[in-house]
Protein backbone atom coordinates (compact mmCIF):
# COMPACT_ATOMS: atom_id res chain seq x y z
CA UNK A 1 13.01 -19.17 -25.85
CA UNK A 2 15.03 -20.94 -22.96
CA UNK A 3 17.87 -20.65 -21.09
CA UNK A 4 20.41 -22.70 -22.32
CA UNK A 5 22.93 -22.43 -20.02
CA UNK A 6 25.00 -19.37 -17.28
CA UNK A 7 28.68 -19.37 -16.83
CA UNK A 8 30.31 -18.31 -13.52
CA UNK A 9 33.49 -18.23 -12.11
CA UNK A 10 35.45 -20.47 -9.51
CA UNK A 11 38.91 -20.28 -8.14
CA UNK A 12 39.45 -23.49 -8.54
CA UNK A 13 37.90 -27.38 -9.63
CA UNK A 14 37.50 -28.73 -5.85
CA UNK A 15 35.60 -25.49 -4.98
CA UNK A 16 33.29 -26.04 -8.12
CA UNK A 17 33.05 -29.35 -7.57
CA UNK A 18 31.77 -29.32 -4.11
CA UNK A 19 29.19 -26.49 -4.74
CA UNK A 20 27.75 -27.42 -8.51
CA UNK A 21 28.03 -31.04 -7.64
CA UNK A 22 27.98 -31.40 -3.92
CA UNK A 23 25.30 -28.04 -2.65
CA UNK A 24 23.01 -28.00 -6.24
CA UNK A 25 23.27 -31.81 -7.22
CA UNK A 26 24.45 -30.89 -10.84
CA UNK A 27 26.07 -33.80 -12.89
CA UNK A 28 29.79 -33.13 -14.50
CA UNK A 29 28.90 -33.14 -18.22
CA UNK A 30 32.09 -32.71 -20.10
CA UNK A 31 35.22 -30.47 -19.28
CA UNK A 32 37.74 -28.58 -21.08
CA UNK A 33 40.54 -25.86 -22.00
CA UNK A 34 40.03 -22.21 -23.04
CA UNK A 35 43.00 -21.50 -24.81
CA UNK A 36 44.40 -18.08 -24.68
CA UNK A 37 43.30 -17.32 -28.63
CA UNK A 38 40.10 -18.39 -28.15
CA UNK A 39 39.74 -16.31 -25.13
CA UNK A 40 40.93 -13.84 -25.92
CA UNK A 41 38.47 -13.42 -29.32
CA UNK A 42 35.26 -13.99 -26.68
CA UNK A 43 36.09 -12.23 -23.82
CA UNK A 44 39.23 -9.91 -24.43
CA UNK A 45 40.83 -12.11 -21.81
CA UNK A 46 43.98 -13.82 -23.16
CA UNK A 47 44.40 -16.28 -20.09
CA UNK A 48 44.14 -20.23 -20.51
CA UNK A 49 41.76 -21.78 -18.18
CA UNK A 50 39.78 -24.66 -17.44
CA UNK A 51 36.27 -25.12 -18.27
CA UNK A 52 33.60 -27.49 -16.75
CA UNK A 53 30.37 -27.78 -17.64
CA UNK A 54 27.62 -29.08 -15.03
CA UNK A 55 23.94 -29.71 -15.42
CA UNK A 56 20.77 -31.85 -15.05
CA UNK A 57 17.45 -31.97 -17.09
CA UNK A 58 16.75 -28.63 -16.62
CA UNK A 59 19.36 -26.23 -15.62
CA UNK A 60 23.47 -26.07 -16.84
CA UNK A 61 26.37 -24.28 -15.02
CA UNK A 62 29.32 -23.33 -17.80
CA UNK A 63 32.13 -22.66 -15.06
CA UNK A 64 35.70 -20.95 -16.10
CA UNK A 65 38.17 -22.08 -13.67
CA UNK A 66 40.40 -19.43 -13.32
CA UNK A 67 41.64 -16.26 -10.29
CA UNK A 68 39.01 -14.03 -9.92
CA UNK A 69 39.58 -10.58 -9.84
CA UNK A 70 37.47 -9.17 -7.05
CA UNK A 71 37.27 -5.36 -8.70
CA UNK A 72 35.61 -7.22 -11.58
CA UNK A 73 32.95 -8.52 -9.74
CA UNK A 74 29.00 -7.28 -11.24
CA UNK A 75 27.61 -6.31 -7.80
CA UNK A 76 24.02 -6.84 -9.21
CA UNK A 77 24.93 -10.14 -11.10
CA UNK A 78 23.51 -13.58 -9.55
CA UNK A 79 21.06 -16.63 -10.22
CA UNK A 80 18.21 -17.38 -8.94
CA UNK A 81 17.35 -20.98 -8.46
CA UNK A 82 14.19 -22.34 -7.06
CA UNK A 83 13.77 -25.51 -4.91
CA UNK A 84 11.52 -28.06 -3.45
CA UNK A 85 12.61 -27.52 0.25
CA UNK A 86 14.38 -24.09 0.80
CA UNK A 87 15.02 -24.43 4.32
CA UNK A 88 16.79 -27.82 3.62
CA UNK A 89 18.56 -26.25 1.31
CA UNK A 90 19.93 -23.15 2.93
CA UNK A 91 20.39 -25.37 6.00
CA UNK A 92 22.57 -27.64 3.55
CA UNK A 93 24.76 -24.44 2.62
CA UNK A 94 25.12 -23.57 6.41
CA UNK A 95 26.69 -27.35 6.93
CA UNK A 96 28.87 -26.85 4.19
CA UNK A 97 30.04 -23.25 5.56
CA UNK A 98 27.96 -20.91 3.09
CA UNK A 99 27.31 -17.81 3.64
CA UNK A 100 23.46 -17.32 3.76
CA UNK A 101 21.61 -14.44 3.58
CA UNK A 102 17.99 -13.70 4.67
CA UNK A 103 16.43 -10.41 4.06
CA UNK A 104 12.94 -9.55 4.91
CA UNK A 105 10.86 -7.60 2.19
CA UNK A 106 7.10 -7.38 4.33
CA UNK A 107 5.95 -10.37 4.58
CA UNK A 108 8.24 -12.76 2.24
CA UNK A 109 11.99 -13.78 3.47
CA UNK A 110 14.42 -13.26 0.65
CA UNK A 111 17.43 -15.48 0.52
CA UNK A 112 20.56 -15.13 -1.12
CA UNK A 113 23.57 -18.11 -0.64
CA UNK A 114 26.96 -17.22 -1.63
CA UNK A 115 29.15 -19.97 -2.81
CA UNK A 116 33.24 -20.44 -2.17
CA UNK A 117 34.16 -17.77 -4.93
CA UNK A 118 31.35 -14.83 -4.23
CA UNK A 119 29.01 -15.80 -6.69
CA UNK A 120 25.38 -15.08 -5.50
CA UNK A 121 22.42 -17.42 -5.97
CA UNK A 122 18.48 -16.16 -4.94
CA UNK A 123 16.92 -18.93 -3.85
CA UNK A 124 13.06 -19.60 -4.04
CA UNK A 125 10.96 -22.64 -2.65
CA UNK A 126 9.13 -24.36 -6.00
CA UNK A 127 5.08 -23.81 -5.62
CA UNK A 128 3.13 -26.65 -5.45
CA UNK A 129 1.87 -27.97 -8.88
């Protein structure tokens, strides 16, 4: 089994834009409407809305484009990513005025980013192969 893809929320295409494509480097593979039938039939939410899908080799981002409700939020919900160079990388999401957070469990830092619509991403440094 493998993942085949996640879908998250964004408030709108410029702020998904400049974190899937801009922070994580994904590539904009196709985009499209959610109609409110359809929608409605998946999710119980009868609200049109835009959909984009991102990805590269390895990894795709299925984002609905649409107001976020913060009471709906999953407080526990999030994705954990892992990268070459985390300190580049949360250093990047500083720059681009991310919220970063760095919690220390004994010895090992763990970070969480947060990107422009509250959705949390653990992020690990890859180990050497």
């Amino acid at each position: 089994m493998k993942l085949h893809h996640i879908a998250m929320v964004c408030s709108s295409i410029e702020r998904a834009d400049r974190f899937y494509e801009g922070i994580l480097g994904l590539k904009k593979i196709k985009s499209g409407t959610l109609n409110r039938t359809f929608g409605g039939q998946l999710f119980d939410i009868s609200q049109e809305c835009e959909m984009i899908l991102y990805g590269n080799k390895d990894f795709r981002v299925e984002v609905f484009v649409t107001v976020s409700d913060p009471k709906m939020k999953a407080p526990y919900a999030h994705l954990c990513l892992e990268v070459k160079d985390r300190k580049s990388f949360e250093k990047k999401c500083e720059e681009a005025g991310l919220t970063v957070k760095r919690i220390p469990k004994g010895d090992y830092l763990i970070v969480f980013i947060e990107d422009y619509d509250g959705n949390l991403f653990e992020i690990k440094e890859s180990m050497a192969e």
